[in-house]
Structures are given as structure tokens and as C-alpha cells.
Protein backbone atom coordinates (compact mmCIF):
# COMPACT_ATOMS: atom_id res chain seq x y z
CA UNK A 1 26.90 -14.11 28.95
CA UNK A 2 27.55 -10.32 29.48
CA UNK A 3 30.77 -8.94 27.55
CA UNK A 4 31.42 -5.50 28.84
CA UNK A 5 34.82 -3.24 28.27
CA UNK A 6 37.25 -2.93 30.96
CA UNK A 7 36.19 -0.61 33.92
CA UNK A 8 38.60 2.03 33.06
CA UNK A 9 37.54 1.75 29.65
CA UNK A 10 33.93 2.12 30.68
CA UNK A 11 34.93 5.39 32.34
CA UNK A 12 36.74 6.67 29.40
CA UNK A 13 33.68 5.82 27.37
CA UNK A 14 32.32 8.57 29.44
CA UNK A 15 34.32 11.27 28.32
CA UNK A 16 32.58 12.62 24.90
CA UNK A 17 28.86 12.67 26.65
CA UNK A 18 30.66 14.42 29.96
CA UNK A 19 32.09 17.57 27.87
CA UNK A 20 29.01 17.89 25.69
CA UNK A 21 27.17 18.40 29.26
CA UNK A 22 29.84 20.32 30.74
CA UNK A 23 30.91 22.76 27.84
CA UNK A 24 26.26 23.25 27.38
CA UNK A 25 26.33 24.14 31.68
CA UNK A 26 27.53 27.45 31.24
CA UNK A 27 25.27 28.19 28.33
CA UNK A 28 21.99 26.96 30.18
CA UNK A 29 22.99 28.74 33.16
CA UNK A 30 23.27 31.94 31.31
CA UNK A 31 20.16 31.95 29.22
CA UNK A 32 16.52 32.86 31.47
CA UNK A 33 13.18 31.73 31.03
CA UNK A 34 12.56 29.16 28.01
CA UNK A 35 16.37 29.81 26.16
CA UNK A 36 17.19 28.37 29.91
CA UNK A 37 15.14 25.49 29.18
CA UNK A 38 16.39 24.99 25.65
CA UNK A 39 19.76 24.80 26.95
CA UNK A 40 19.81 21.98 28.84
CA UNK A 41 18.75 19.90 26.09
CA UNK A 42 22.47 19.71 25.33
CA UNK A 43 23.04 19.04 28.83
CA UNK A 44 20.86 16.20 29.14
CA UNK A 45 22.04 14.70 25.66
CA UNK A 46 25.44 14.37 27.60
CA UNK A 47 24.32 12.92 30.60
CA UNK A 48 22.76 10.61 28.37
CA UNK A 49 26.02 9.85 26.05
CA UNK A 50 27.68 9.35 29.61
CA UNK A 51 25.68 6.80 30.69
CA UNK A 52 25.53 5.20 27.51
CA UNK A 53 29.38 4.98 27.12
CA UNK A 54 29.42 3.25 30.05
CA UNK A 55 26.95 0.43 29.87
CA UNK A 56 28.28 -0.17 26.31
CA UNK A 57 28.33 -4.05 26.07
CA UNK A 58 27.21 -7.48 24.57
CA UNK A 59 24.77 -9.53 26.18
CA UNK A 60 24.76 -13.50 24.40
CA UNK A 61 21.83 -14.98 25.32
CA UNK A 62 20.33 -18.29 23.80
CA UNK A 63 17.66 -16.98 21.16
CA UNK A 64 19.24 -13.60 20.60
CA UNK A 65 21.96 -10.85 20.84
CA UNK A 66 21.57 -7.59 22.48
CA UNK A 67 24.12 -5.17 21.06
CA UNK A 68 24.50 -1.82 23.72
CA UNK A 69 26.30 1.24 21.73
CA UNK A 70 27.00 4.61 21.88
CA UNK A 71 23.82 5.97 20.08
CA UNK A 72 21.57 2.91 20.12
CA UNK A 73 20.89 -0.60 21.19
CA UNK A 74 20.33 -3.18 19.08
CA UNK A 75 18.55 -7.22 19.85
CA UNK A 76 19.20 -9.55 17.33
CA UNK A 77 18.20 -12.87 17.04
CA UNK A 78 20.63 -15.55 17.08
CA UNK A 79 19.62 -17.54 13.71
CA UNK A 80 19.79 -14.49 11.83
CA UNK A 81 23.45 -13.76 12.64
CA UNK A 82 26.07 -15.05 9.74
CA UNK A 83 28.89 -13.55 10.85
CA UNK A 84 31.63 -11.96 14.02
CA UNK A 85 33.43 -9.50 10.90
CA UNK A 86 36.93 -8.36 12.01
CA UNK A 87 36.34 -4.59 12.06
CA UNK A 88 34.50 -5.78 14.86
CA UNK A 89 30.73 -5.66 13.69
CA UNK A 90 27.77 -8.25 13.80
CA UNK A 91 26.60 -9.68 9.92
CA UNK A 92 23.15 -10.40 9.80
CA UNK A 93 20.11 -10.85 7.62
CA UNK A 94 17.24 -8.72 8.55
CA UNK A 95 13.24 -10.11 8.43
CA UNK A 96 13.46 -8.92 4.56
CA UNK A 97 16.60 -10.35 3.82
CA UNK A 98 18.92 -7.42 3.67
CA UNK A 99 22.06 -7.58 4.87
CA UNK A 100 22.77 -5.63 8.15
CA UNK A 101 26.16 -4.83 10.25
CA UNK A 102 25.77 -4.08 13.67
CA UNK A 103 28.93 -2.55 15.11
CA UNK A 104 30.17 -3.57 18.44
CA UNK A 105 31.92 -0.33 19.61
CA UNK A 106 32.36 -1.36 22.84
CA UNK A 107 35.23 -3.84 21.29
CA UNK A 108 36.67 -1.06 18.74
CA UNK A 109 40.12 -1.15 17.66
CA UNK A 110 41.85 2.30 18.10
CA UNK A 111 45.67 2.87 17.23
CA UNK A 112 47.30 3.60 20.14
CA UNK A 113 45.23 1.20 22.84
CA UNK A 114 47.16 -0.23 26.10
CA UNK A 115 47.92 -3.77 25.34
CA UNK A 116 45.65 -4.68 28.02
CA UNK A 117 42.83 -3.36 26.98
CA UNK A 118 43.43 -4.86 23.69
CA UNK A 119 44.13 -8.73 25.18
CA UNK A 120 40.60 -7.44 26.93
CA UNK A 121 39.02 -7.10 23.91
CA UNK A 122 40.07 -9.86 21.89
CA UNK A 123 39.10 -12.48 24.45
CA UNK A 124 35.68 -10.87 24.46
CA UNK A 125 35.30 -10.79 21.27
CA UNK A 126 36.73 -14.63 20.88
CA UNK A 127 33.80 -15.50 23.49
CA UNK A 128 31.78 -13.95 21.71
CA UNK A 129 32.89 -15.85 18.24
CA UNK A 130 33.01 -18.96 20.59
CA UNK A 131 28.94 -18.53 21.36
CA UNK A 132 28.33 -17.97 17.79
CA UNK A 133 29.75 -21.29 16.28
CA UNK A 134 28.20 -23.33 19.06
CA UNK A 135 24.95 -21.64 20.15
């Protein structure tokens, strides 16, 4: 089972990685020789964050979890997950027994969200609770 974000939320998610690339353009295009190099590093760090804000999501599989976020993405197994926490974030022992929270941004809370995209997010996240209790 693949829980994604709403397409328009998707886009949205676009939006930090898209001005980090767009603000560093001007900068890269300005610099010569290696500086000109140097400066798209920012550039491609915000292509990256683009595409990353996109594909955000939760794939539920039968032995594990893959968490996709912002920054990084995360597989979990499934018998090492205790909990679905409310802020939303993924409880879980690691191999050495400490505990470990694995945030789902993709589902985040923010004040101000359209109701729809909240009603989205809650019935992802109760499929996603759903899975949990009953593999």
C-alpha cells in the first residue's frame, strides 16, 4: 500500500527545494570558472529538495515500512514498529534496542491546512494505523 499526500500538496512540497535553486541561479550564473561550479551546488541541492518534496510518502509493505521524507528515507521493519504516535511519527525499537521516531512529514499537521487536505491526511494515516494493528 502506497500513502502519498494529495497532488496539490505534492506540488507545494516543492516549493522550499524550488527557491533554494532559483534564488542560487543567479549566483552560479555570475561566478566563472570553478566559483561557477561551486555555485550550482546550491542549485542542485534544490532540484533535489524538489523532487524529494514531491515523492514524500509511505509505502506498507508486509515485512517492512519505507518512510520517504524531506531529507531522508527511512525502511523499517514491520516487527520492530510499536507505535503510529499522534504528532504523526513512527515508534520503533532499533537492532540495539533504542527507541527511534521516524517522522512522517508527508502527513504533518500545520495550522492553517484546507480541510481537505486534512480529511486526506487522516484517512492515510488511519490506513496506515489500520496496517499496523493487523499486519
Amino acid at each position: 500500500m502506497e500513502l502519498r499526500p494529495l497532488l496539490a500538496t505534492r506540488i507545494a512540497n516543492t516549493a522550499p527545494g524550488a527557491a533554494v535553486a532559483l534564488l542560487a541561479w543567479p549566483l552560479a550564473e555570475e561566478l566563472a570558472g570553478y566559483a561557477a561550479l561551486a555555485g550550482l551546488v546550491p542549485v542542485a541541492v534544490g532540484a533535489a529538495l524538489s523532487v524529494r518534496g514531491y515523492r514524500m510518502s509511505v509505502s506498507v509493505g508486509r515485512e517492512r515500512i519505507t518512510v520517504r521524507g524531506l531529507l531522508r528515507s527511512r525502511t523499517i521493519p514491520r516487527e520492530d514498529i510499536e507505535s503510529l504516535t499522534s504528532y504523526p511519527a513512527l515508534k520503533w525499537r532499533s537492532g540495539s534496542g533504542r527507541h527511534v521516531y521516524t517522522p512522517l512529514t508527508a502527513f504533518w499537521e500545520a495550522p492553517g491546512v484546507l480541510s481537505a487536505v486534512q480529511a486526506h491526511n487522516d484517512a492515510c494515516l488511519g490506513r496506515l494505523s489500520q496496517a499496523l494493528r493487523h499486519g
